[in-house]
C-alpha atoms as a PDB file:
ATOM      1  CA  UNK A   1      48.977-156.364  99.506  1.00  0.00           C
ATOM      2  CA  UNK A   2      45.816-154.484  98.404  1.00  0.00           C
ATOM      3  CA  UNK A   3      46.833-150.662  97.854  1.00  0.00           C
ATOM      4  CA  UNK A   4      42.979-150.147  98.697  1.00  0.00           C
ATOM      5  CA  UNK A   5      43.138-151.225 101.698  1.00  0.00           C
ATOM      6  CA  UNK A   6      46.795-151.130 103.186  1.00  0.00           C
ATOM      7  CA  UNK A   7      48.209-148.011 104.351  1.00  0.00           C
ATOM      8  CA  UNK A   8      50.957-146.883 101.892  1.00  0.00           C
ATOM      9  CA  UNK A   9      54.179-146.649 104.208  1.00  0.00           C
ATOM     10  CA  UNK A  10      53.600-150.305 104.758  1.00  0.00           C
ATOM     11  CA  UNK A  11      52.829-150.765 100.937  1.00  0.00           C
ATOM     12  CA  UNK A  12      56.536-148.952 100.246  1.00  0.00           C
ATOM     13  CA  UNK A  13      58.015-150.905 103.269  1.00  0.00           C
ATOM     14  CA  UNK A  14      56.974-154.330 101.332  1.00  0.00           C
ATOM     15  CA  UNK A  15      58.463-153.340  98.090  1.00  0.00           C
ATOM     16  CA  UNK A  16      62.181-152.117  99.782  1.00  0.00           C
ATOM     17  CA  UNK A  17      61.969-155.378 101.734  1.00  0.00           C
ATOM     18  CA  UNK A  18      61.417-157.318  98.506  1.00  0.00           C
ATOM     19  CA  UNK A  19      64.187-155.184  96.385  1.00  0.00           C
ATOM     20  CA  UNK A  20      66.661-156.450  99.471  1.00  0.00           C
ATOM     21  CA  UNK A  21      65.531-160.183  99.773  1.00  0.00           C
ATOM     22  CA  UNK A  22      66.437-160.187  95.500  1.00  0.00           C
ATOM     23  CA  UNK A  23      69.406-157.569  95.516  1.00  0.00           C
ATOM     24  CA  UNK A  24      71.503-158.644  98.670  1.00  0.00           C
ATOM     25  CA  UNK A  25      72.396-162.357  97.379  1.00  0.00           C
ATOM     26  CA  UNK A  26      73.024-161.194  94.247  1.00  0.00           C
ATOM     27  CA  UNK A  27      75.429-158.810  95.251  1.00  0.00           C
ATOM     28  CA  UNK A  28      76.986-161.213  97.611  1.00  0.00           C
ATOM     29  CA  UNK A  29      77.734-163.720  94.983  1.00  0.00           C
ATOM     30  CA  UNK A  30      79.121-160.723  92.945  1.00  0.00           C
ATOM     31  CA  UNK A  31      81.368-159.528  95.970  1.00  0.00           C
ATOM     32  CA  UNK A  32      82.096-162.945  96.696  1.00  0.00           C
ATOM     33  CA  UNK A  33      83.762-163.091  93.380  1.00  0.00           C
ATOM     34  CA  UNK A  34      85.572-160.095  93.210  1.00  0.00           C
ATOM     35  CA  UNK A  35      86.701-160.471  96.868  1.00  0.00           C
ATOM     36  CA  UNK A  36      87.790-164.235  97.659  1.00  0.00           C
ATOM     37  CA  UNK A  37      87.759-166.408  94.084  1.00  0.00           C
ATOM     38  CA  UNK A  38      89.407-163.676  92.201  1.00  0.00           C
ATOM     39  CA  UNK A  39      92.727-162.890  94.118  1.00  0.00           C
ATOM     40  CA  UNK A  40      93.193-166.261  95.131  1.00  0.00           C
ATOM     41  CA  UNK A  41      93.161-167.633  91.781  1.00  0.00           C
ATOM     42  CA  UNK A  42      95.770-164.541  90.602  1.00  0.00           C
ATOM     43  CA  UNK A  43      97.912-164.755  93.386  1.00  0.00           C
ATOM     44  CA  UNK A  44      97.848-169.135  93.965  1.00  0.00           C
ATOM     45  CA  UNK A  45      96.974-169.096  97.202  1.00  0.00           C
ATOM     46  CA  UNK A  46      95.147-172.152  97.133  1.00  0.00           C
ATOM     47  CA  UNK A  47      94.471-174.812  95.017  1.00  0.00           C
ATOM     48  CA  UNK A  48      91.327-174.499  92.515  1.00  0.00           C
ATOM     49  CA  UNK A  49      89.593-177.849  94.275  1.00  0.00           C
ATOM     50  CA  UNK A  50      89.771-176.310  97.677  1.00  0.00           C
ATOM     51  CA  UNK A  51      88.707-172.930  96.278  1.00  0.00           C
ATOM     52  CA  UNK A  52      85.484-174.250  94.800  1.00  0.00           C
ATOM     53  CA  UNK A  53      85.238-176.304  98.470  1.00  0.00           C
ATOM     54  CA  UNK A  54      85.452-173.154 100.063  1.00  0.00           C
ATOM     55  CA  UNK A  55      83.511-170.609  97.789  1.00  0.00           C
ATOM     56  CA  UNK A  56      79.869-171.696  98.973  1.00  0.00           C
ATOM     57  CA  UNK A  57      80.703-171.017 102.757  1.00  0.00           C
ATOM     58  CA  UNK A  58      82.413-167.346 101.977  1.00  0.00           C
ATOM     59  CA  UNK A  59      79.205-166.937 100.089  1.00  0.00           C
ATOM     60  CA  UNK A  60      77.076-167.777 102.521  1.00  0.00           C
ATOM     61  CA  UNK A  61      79.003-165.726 104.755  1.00  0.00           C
ATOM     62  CA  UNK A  62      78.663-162.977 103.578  1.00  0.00           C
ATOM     63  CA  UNK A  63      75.239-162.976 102.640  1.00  0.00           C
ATOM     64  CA  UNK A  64      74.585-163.341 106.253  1.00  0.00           C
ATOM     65  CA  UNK A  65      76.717-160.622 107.193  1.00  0.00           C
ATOM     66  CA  UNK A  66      75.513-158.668 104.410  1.00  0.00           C
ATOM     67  CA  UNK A  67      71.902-158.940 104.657  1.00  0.00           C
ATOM     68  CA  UNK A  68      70.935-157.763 108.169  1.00  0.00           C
ATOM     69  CA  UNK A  69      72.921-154.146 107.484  1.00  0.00           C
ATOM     70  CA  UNK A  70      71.461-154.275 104.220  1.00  0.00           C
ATOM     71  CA  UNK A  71      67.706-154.172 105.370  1.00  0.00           C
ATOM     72  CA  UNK A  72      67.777-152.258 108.471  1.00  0.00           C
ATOM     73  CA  UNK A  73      69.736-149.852 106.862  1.00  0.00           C
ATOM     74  CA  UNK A  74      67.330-149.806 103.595  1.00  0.00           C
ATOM     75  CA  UNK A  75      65.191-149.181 106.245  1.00  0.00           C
ATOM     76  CA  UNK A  76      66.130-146.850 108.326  1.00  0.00           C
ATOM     77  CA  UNK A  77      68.458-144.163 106.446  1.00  0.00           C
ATOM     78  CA  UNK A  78      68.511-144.623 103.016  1.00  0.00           C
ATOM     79  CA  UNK A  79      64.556-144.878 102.256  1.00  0.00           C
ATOM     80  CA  UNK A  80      63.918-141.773 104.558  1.00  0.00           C
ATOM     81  CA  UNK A  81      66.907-140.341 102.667  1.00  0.00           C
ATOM     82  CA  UNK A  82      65.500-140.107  99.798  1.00  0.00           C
ATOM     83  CA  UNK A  83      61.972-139.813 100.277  1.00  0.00           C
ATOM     84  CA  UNK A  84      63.258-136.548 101.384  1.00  0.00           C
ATOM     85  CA  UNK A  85      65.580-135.651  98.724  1.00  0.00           C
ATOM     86  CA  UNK A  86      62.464-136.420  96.711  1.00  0.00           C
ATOM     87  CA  UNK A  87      59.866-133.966  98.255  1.00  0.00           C
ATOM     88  CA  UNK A  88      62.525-130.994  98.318  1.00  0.00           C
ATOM     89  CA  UNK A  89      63.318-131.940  94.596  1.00  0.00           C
ATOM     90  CA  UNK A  90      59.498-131.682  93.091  1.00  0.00           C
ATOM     91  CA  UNK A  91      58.334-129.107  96.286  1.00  0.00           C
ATOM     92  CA  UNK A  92      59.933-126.476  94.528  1.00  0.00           C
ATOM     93  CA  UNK A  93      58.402-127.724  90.750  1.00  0.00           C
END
């Protein structure tokens, strides 16, 4: 994207896209972790084999899940959020 030529909404829209295409599956794997390998290795539930099996599909699972909310909420509320926050913040400086 050329900040000359592209308008700068779309320019800002790019770079929140971006920060959720590197953020969301690294937060995944974290939750992933915290969420399904954790417990079940303190608690037993399953053996470590069929853990491992199973980690990749929970992960993937809830990167899918993860990602659409993610991005259309990135979006749609939290961007405009702040951008607001933002011009009543240094409005008044």
């Amino acid at each position: 994207m050329d900040p000359k030529i592209d308008r700068p909404y779309m320019i800002e829209n790019m770079l929140v896209i971006s920060i959720v295409c590197i953020m969301c599956p690294i937060m995944s794997f974290i939750a992933t972790i915290l969420y399904y390998l954790i417990p079940s290795i303190m608690f037993n539930t399953v053996s470590l084999t069929t853990l491992l099996i199973e980690f990749i599909p929970k992960y993937l699972q809830t990167l899918v899940v993860n990602f659409p909310f993610a991005l259309i909420g990135q979006l749609c509320f939290i961007q405009p959020l702040v951008r607001r926050i933002f011009k009543v913040i240094y409005k008044s400086n």
